[in-house]
PDB file of N, CA and C in Angstrom:
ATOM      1  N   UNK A   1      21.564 -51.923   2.834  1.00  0.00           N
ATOM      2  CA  UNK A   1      21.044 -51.639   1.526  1.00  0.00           C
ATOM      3  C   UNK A   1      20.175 -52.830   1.114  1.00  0.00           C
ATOM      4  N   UNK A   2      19.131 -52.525  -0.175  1.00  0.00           N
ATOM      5  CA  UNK A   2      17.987 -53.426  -0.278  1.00  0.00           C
ATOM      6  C   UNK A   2      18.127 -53.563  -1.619  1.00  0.00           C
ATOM      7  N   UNK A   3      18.147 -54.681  -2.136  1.00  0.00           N
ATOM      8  CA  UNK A   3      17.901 -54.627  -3.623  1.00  0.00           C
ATOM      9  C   UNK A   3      16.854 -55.595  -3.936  1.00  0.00           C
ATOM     10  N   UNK A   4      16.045 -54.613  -5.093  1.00  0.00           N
ATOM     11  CA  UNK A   4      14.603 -55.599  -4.966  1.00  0.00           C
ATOM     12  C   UNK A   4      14.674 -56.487  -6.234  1.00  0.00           C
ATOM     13  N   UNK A   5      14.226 -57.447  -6.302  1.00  0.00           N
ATOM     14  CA  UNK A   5      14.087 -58.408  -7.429  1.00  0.00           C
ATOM     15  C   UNK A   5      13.331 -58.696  -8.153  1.00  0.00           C
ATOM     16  N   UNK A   6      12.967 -58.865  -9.369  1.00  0.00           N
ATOM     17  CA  UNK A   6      11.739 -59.375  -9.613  1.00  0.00           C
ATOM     18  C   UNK A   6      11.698 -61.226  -9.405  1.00  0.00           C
ATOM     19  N   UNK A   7      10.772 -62.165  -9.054  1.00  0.00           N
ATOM     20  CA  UNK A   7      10.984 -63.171  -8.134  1.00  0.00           C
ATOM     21  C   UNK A   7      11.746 -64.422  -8.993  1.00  0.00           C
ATOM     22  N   UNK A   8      11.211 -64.022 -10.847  1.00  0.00           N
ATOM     23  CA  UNK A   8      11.942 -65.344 -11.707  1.00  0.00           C
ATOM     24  C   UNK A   8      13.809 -64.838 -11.593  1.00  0.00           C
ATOM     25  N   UNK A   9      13.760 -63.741 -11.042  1.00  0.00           N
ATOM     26  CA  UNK A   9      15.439 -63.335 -11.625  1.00  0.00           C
ATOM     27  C   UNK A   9      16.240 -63.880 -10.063  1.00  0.00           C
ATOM     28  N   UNK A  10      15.273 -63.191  -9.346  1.00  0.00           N
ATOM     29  CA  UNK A  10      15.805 -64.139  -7.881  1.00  0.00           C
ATOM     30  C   UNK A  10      16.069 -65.337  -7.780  1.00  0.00           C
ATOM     31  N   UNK A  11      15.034 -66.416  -8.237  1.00  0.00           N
ATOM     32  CA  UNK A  11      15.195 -67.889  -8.650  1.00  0.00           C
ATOM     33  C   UNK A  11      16.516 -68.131  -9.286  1.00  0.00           C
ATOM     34  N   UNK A  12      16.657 -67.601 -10.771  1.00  0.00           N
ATOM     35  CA  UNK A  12      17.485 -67.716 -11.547  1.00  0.00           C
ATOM     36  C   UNK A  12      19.190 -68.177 -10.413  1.00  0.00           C
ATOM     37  N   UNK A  13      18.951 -66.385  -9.944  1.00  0.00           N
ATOM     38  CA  UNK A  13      20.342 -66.306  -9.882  1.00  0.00           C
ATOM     39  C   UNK A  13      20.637 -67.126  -7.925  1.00  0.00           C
ATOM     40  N   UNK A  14      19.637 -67.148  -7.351  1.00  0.00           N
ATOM     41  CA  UNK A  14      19.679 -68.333  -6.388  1.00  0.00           C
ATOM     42  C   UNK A  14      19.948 -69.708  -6.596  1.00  0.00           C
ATOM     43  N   UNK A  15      19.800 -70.067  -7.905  1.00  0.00           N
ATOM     44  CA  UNK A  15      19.821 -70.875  -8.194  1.00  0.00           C
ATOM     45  C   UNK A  15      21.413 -71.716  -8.174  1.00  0.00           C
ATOM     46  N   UNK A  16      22.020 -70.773  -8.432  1.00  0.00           N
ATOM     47  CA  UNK A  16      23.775 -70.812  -8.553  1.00  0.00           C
ATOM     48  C   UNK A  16      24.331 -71.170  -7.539  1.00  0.00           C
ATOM     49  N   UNK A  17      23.630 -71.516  -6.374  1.00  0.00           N
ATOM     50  CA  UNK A  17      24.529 -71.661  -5.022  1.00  0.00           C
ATOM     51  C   UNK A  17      24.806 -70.736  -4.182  1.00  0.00           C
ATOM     52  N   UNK A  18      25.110 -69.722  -5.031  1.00  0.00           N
ATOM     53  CA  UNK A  18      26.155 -68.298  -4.437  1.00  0.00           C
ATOM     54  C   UNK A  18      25.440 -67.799  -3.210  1.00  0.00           C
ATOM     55  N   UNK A  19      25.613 -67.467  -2.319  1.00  0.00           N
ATOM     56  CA  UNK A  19      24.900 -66.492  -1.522  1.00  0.00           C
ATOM     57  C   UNK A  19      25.073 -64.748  -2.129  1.00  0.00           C
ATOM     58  N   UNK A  20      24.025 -64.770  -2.347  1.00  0.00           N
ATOM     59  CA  UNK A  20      23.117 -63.340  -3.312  1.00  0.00           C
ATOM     60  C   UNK A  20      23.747 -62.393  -2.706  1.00  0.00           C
ATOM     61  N   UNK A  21      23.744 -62.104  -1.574  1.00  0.00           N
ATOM     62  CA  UNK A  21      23.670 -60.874  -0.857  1.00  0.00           C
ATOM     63  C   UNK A  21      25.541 -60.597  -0.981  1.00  0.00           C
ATOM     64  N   UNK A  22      26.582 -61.432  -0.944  1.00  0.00           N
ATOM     65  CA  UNK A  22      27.979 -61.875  -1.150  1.00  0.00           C
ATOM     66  C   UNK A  22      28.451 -61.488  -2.561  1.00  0.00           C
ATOM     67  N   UNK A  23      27.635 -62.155  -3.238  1.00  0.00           N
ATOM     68  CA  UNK A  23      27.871 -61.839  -5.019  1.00  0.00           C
ATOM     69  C   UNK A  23      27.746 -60.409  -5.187  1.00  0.00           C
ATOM     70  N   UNK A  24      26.745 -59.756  -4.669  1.00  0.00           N
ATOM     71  CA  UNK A  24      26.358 -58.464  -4.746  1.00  0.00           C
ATOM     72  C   UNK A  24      27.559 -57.376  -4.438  1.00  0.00           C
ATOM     73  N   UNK A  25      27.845 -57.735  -2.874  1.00  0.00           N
ATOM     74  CA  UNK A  25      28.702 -57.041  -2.124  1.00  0.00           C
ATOM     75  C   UNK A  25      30.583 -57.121  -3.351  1.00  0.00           C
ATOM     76  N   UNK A  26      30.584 -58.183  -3.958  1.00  0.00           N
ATOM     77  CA  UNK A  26      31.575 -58.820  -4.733  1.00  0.00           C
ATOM     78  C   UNK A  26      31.665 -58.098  -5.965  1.00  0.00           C
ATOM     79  N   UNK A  27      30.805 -57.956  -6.322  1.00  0.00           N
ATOM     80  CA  UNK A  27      29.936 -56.996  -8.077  1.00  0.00           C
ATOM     81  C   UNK A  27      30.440 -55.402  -7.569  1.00  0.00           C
ATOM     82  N   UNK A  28      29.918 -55.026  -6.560  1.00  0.00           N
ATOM     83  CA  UNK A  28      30.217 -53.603  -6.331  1.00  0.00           C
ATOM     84  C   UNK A  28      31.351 -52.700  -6.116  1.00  0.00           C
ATOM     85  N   UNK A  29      32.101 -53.722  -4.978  1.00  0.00           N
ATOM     86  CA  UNK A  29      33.250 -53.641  -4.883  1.00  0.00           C
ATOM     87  C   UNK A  29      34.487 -53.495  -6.165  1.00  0.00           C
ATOM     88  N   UNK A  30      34.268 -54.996  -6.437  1.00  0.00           N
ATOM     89  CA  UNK A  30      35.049 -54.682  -7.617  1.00  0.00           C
ATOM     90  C   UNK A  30      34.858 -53.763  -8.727  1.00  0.00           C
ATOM     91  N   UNK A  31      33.320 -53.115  -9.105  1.00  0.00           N
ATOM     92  CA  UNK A  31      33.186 -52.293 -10.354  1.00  0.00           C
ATOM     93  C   UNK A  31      34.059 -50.983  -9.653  1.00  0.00           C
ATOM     94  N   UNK A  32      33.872 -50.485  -8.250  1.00  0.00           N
ATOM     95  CA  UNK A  32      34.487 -49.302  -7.821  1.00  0.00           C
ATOM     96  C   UNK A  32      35.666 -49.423  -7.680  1.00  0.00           C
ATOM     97  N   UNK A  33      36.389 -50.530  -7.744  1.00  0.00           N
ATOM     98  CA  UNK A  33      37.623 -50.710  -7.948  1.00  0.00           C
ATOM     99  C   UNK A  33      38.412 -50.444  -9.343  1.00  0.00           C
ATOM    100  N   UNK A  34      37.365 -51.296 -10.183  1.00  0.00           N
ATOM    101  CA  UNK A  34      37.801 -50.692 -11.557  1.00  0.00           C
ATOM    102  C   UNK A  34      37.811 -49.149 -12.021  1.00  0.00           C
ATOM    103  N   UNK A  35      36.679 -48.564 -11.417  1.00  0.00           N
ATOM    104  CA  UNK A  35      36.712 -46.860 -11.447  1.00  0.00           C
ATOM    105  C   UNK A  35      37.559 -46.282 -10.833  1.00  0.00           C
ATOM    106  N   UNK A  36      38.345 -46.900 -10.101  1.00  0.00           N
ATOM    107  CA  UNK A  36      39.055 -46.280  -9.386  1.00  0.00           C
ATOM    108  C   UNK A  36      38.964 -45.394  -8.217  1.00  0.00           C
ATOM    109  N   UNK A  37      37.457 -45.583  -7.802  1.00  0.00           N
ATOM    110  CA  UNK A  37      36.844 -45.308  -6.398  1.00  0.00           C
ATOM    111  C   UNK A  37      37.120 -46.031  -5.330  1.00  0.00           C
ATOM    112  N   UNK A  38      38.146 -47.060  -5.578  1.00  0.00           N
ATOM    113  CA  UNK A  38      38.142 -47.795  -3.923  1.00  0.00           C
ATOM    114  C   UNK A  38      40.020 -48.388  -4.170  1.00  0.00           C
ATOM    115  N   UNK A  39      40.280 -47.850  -3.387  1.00  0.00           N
ATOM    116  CA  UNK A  39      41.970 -48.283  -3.151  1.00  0.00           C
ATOM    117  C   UNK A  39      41.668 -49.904  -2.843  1.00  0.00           C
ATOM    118  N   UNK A  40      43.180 -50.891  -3.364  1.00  0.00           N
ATOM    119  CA  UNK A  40      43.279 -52.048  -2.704  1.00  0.00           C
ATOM    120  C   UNK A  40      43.134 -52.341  -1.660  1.00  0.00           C
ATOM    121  N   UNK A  41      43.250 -51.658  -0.885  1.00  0.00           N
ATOM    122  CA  UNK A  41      42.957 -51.370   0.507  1.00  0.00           C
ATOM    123  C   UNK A  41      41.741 -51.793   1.043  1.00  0.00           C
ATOM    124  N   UNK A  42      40.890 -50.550   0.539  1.00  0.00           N
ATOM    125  CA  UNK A  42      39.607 -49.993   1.027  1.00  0.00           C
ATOM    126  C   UNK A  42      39.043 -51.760   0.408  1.00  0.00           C
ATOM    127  N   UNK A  43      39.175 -52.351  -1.089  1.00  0.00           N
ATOM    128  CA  UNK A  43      38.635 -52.847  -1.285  1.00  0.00           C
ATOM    129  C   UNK A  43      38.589 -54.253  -0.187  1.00  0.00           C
ATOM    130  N   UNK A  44      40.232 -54.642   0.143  1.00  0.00           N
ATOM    131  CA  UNK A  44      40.191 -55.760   0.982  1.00  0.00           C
ATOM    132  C   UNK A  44      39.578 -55.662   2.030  1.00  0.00           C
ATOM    133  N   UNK A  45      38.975 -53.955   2.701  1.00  0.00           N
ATOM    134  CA  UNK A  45      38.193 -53.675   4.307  1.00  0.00           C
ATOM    135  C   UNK A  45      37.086 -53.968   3.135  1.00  0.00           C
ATOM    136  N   UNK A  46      36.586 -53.510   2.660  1.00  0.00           N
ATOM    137  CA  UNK A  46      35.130 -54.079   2.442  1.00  0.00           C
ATOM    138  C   UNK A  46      34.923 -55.770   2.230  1.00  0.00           C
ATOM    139  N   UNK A  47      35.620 -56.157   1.974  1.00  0.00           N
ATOM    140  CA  UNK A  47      35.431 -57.766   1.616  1.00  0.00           C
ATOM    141  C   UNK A  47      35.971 -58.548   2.939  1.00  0.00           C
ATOM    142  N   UNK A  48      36.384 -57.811   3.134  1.00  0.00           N
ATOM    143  CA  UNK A  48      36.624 -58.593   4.845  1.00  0.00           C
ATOM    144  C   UNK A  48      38.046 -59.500   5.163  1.00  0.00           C
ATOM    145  N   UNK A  49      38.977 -59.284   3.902  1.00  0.00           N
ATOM    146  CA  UNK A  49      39.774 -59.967   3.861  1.00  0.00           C
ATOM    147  C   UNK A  49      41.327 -59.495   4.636  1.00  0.00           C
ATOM    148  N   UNK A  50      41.892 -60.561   4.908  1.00  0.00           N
ATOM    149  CA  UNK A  50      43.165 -60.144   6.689  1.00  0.00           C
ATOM    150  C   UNK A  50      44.450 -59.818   5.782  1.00  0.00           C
ATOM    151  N   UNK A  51      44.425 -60.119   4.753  1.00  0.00           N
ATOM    152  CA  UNK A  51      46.005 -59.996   4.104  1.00  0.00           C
ATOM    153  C   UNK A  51      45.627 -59.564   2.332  1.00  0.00           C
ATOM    154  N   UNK A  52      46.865 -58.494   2.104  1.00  0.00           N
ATOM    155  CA  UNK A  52      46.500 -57.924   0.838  1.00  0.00           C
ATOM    156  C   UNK A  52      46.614 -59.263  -0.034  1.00  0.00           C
ATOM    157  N   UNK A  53      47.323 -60.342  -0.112  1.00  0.00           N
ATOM    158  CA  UNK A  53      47.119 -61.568  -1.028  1.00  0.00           C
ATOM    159  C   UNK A  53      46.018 -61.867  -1.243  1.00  0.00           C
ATOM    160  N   UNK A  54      44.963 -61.623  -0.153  1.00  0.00           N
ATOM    161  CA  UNK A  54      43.758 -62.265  -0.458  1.00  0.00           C
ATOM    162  C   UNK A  54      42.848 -61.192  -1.457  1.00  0.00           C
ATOM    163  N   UNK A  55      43.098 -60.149  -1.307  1.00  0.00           N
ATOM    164  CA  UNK A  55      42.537 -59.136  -2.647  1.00  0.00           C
ATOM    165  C   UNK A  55      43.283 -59.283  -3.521  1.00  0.00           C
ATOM    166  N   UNK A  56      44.150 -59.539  -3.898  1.00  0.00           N
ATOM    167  CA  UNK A  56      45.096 -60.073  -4.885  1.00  0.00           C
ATOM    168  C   UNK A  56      44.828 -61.012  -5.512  1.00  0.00           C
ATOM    169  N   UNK A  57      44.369 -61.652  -4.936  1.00  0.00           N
ATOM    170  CA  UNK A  57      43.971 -63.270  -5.360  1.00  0.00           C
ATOM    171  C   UNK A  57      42.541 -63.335  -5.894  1.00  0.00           C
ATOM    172  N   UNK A  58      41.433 -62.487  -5.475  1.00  0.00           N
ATOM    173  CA  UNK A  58      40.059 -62.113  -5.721  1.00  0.00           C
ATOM    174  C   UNK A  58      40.065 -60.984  -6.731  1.00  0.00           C
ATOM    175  N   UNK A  59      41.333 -60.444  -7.154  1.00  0.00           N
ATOM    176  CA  UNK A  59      41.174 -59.661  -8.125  1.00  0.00           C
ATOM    177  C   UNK A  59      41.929 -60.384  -9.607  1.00  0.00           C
ATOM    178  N   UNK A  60      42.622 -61.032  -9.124  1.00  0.00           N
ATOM    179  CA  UNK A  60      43.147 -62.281 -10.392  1.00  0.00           C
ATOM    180  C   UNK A  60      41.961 -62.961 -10.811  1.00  0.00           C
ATOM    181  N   UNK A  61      41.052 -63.544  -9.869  1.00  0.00           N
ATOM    182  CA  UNK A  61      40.268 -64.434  -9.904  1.00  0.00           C
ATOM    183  C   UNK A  61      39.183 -63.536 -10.854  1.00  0.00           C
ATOM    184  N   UNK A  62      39.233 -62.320 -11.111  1.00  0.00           N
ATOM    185  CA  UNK A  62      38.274 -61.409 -11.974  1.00  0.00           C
ATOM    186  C   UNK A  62      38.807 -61.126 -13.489  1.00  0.00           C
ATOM    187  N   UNK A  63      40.119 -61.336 -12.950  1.00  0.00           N
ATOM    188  CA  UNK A  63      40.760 -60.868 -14.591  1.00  0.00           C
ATOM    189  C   UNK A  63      41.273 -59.411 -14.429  1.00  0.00           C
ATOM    190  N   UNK A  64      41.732 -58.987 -13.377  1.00  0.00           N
ATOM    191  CA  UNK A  64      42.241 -57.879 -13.214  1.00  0.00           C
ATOM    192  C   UNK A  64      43.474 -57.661 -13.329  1.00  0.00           C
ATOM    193  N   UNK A  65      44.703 -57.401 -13.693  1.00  0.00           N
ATOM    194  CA  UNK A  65      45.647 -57.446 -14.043  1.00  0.00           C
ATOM    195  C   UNK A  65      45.898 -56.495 -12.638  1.00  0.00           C
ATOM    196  N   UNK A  66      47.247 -56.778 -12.272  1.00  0.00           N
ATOM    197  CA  UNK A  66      47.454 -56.063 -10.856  1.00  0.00           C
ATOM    198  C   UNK A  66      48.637 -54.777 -11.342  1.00  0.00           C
ATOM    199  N   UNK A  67      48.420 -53.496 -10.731  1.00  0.00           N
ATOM    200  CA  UNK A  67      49.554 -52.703 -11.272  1.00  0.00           C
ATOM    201  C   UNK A  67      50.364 -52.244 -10.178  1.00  0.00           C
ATOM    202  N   UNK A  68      51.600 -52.796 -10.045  1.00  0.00           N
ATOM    203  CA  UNK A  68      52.574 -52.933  -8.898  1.00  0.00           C
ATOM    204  C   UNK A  68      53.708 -51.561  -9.264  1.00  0.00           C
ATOM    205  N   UNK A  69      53.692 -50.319  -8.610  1.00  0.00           N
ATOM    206  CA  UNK A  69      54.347 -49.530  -9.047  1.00  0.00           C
ATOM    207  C   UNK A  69      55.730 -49.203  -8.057  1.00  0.00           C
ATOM    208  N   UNK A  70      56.813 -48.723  -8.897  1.00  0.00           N
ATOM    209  CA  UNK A  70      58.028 -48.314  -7.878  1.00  0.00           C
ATOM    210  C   UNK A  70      57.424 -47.769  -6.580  1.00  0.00           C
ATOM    211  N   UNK A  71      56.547 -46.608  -6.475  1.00  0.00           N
ATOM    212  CA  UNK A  71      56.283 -46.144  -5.327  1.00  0.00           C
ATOM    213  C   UNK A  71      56.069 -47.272  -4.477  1.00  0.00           C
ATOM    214  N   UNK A  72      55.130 -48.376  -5.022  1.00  0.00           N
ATOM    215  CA  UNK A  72      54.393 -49.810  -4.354  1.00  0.00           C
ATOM    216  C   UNK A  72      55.564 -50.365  -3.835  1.00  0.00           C
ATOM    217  N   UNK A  73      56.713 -50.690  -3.988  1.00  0.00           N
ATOM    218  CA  UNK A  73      57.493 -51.370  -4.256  1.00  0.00           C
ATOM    219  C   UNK A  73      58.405 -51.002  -2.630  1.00  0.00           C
ATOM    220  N   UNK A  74      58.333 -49.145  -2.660  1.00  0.00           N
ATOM    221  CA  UNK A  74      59.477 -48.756  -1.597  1.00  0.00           C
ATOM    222  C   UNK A  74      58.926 -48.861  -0.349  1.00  0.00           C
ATOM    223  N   UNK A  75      57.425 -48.359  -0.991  1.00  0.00           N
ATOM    224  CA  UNK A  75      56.145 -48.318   0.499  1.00  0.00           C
ATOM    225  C   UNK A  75      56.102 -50.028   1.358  1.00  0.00           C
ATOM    226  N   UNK A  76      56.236 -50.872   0.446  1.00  0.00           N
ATOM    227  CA  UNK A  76      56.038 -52.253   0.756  1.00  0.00           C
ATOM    228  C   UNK A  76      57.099 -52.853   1.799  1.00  0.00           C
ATOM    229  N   UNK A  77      58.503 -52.359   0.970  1.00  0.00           N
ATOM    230  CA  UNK A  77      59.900 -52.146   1.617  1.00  0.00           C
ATOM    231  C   UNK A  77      60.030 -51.415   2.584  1.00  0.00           C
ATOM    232  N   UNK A  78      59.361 -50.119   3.339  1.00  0.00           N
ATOM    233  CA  UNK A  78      59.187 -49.305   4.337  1.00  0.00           C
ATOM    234  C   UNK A  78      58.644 -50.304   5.369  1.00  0.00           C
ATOM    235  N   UNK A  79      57.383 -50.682   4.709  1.00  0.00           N
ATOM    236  CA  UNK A  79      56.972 -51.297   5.870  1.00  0.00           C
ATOM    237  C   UNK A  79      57.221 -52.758   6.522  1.00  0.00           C
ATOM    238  N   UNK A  80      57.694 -53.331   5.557  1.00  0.00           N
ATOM    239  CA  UNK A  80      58.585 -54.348   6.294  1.00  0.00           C
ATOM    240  C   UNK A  80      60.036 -54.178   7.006  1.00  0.00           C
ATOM    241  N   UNK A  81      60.586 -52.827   6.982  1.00  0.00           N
ATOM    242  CA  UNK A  81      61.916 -52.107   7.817  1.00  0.00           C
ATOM    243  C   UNK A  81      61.291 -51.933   9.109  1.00  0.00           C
ATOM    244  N   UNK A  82      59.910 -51.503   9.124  1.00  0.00           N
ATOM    245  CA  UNK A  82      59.331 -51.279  10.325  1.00  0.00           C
ATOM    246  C   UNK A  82      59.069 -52.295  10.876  1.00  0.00           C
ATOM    247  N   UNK A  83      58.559 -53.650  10.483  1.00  0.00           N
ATOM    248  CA  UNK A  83      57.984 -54.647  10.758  1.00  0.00           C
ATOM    249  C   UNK A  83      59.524 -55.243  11.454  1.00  0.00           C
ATOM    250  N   UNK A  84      60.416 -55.054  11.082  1.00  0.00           N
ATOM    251  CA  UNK A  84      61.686 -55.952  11.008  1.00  0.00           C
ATOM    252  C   UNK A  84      61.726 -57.427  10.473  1.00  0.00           C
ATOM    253  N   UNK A  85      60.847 -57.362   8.796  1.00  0.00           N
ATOM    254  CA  UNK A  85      61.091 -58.326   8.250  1.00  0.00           C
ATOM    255  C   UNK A  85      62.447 -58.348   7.199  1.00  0.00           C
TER     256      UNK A  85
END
């Protein structure tokens, strides 16, 4: 995907350090997260991250309040019976 700029807004926001193309991928993710278009999941495969803490931690870091439900709770517990943790 291409997003075009006009060149003072490019400056601007280059200016920040951030790598652009990262911030972007970061902006999107999370708005479809807030809509509720992208599971915790889906969101940690798009961001590239190896352990759900680390979407956890990138979604704190937004101000997202995390919603941990009984179902969350047994599924989590399932899979560590399997794991034999």
């Amino acid at each position: 995907m291409t997003i075009s700029l006009p060149e003072e807004i490019l400056d601007a926001l280059a200016n920040s350090g951030r790598d652009l193309s990262r911030a972007a991928l970061e902006a999107l993710a999370l708005e479809a997260y807030l809509q509720r278009r992208l599971t915790t999941a889906q969101l940690s495969h798009l961001l590239g991250y190896e352990t759900p803490m680390q979407a956890d931690a990138f979604l704190k870091d937004h101000g997202v309040e995390l919603e941990y439900s009984i179902e969350d709770l047994e599924r989590d517990r399932e899979t560590h019976r399997r794991l034999g943790l």
